[in-house]
Protein backbone atom coordinates (compact mmCIF):
# COMPACT_ATOMS: atom_id res chain seq x y z
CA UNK A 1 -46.97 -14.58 -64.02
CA UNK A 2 -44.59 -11.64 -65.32
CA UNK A 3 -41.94 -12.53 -67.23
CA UNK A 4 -38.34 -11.06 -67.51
CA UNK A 5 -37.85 -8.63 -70.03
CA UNK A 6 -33.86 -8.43 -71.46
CA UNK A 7 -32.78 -5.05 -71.76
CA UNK A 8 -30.25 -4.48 -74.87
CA UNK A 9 -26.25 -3.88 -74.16
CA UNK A 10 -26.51 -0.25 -74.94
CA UNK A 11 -29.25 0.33 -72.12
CA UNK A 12 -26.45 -0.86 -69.66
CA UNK A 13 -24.25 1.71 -70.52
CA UNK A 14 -26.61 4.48 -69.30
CA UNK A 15 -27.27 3.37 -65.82
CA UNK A 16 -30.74 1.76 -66.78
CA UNK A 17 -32.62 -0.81 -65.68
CA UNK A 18 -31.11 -4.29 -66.00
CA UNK A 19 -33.95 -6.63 -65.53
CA UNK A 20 -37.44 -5.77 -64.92
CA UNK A 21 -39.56 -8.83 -63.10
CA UNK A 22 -42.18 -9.53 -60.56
CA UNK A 23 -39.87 -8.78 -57.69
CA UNK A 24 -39.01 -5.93 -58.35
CA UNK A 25 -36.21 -4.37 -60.55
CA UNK A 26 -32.38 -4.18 -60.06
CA UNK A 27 -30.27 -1.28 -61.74
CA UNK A 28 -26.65 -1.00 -62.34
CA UNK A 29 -25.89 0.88 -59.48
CA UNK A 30 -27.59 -1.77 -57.25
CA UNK A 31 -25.58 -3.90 -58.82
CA UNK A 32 -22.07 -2.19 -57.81
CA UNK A 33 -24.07 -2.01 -54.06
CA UNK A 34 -23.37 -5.66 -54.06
CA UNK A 35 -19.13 -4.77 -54.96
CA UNK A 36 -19.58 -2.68 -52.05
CA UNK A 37 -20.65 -4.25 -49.38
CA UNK A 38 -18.07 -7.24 -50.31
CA UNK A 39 -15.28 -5.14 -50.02
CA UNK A 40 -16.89 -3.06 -46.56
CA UNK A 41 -16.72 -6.86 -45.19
CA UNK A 42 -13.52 -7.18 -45.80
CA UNK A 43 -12.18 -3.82 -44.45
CA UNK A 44 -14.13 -4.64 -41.38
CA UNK A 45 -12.74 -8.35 -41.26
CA UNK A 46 -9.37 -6.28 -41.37
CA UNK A 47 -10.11 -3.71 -38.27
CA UNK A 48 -11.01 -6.19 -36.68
CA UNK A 49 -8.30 -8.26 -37.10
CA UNK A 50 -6.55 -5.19 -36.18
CA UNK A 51 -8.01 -4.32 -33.13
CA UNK A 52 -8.65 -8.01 -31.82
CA UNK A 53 -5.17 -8.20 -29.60
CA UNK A 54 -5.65 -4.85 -28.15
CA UNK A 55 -8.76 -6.00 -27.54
CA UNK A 56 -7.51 -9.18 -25.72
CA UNK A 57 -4.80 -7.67 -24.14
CA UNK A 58 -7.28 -4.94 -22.40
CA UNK A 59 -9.05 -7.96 -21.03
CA UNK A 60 -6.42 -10.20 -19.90
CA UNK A 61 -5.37 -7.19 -18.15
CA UNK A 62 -8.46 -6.33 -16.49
CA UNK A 63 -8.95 -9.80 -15.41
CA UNK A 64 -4.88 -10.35 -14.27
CA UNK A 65 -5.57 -6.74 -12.17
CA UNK A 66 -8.63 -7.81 -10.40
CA UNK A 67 -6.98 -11.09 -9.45
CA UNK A 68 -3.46 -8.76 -8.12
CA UNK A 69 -6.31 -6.79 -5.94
CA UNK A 70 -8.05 -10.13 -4.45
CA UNK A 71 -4.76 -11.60 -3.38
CA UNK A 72 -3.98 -8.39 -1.81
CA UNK A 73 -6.97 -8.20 -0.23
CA UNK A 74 -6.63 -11.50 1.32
CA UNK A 75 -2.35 -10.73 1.83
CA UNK A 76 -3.61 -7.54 3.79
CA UNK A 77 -6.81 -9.19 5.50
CA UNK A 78 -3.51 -11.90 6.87
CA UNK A 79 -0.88 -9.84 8.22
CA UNK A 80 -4.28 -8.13 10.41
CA UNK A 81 -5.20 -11.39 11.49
CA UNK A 82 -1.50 -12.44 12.18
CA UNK A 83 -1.33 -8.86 14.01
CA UNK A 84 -4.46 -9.81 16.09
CA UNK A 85 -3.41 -12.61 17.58
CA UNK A 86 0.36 -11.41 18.29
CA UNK A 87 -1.14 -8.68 20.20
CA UNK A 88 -3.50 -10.78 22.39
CA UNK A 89 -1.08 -14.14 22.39
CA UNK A 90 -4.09 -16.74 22.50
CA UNK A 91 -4.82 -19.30 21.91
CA UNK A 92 -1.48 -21.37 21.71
CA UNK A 93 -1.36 -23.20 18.15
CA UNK A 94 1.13 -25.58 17.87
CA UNK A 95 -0.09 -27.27 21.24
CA UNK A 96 3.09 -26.84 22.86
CA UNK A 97 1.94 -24.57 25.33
CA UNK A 98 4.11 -21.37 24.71
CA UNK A 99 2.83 -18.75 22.05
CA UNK A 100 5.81 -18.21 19.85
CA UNK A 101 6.76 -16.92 16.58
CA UNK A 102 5.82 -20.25 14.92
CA UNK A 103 2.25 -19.48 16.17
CA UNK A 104 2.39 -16.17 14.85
CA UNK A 105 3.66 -18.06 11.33
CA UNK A 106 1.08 -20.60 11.43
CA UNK A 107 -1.72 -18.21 11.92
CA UNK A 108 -0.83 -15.66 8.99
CA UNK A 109 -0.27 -18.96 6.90
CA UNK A 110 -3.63 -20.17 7.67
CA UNK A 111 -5.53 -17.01 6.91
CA UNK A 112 -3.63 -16.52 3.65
CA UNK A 113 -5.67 -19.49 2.12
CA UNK A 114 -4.00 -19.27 -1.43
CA UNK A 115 -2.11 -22.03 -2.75
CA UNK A 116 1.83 -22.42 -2.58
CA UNK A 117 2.73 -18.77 -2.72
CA UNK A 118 6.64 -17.80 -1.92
CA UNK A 119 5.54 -15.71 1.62
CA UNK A 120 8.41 -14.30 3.83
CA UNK A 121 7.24 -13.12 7.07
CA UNK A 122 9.01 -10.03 10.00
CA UNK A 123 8.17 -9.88 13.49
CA UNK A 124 9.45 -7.40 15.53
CA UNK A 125 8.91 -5.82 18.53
CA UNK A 126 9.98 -2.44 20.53
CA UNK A 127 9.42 -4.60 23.99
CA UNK A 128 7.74 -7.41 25.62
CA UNK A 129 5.35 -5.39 28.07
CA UNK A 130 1.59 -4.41 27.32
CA UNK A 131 1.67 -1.63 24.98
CA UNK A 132 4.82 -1.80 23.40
CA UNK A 133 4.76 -1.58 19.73
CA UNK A 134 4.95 -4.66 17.47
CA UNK A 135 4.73 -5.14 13.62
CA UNK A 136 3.93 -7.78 11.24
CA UNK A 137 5.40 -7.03 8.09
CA UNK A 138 4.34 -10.37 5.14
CA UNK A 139 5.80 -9.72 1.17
CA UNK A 140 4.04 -12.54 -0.78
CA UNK A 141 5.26 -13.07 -4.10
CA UNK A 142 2.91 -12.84 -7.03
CA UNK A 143 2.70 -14.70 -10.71
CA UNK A 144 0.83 -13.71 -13.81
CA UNK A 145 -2.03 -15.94 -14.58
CA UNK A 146 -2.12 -15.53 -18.21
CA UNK A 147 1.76 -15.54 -18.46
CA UNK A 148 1.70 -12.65 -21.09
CA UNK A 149 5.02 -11.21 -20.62
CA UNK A 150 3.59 -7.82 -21.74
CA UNK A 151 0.91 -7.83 -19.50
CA UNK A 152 3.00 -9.36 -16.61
CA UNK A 153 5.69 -6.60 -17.25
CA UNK A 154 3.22 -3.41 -15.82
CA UNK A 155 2.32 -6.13 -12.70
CA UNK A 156 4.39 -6.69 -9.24
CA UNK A 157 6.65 -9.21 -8.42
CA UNK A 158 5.68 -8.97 -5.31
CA UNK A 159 2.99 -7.40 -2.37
CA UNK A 160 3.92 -6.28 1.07
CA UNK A 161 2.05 -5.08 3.96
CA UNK A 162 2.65 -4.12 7.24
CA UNK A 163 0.43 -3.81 10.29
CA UNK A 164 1.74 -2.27 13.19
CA UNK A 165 -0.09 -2.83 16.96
CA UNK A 166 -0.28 -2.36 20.41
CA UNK A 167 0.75 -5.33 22.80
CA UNK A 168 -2.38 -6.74 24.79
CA UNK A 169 -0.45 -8.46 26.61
CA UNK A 170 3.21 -9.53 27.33
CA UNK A 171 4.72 -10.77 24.12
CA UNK A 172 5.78 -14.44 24.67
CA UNK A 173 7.27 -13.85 21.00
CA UNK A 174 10.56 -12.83 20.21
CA UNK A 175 11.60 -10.74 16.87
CA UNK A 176 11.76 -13.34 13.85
CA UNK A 177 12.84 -13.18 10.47
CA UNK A 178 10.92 -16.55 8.12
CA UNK A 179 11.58 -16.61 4.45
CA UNK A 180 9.45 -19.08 2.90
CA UNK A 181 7.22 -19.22 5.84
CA UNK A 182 4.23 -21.22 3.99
């Protein structure tokens, strides 16, 4: 078994060895290594610090974008579906018979499928004959789902979309105006 040998005070002044044993030996500058890396943790625990809420903001963003584009997707993939069936008037919806505006409502409603949004809904029409022109025109209003106001500040308030058609057939509709339709 080795043992450990002391080195005198005056060795350490020249960079020497401190301690020579069976695992090996450790010199001065090793030594201040140790200094080192202490202090390169704490720079890094400081950039990171640092760069942490850019970090997080990046992401929140990312994540509040990609759910703007769903609900548009689903907004625009509405006012189609709402265009659809004003074009071709069937079938009636509120069972009363007569395909109306409130149909046309009720069916953009339906295929919106998100919770309580703030939806106002256009209808209008050129004429009641088959191929007259018609449009749907839906403006949904939109919230932030983090609630970061600096995130929420580069976002819409609001998405719109507008389909324009072709009558099928004679519009049983008449032009509408519905804020707050859902």
């Amino acid at each position: 078994m080795a043992e450990n040998h002391k080195i005198p005070c005056a060795a350490l002044k020249r960079g020497t060895v401190l301690t020579d044993n069976a695992y090996g030996s450790s010199t001065e500058a090793e030594g201040n290594m140790s200094i080192y890396n202490r202090r390169e943790r704490g720079a890094s625990a400081v950039e990171m610090a640092i760069v942490a809420p850019f970090l997080l903001i990046l992401l929140l963003g990312i994540i509040e974008f990609g759910f703007l584009f769903g609900e548009y997707n689903e907004l625009r993939h509405a006012v189609r579906e709402g265009a659809r069936y004003a074009a071709v008037s069937e079938p009636d919806l509120n069972g009363d018979a007569v395909i109306d505006e409130t149909d046309v409502v009720k069916k953009i409603c339906d295929s919106l499928g998100l919770g309580a949004p703030t939806v106002d809904i256009v209808l209008s029409q050129t004429g009641t004959a088959i191929g007259d022109v018609a449009t749907v025109q839906v403006t949904l209003d939109t919230e932030s789902l983090s609630g970061a106001p600096l995130i929420s500040t580069f976002l819409p308030d609001e998405l719109d979309n507008i389909a324009t058609f072709r009558l099928e057939q004679p519009a049983t509709w008449a032009n509408h105006t519905d804020n707050d339709a859902c």
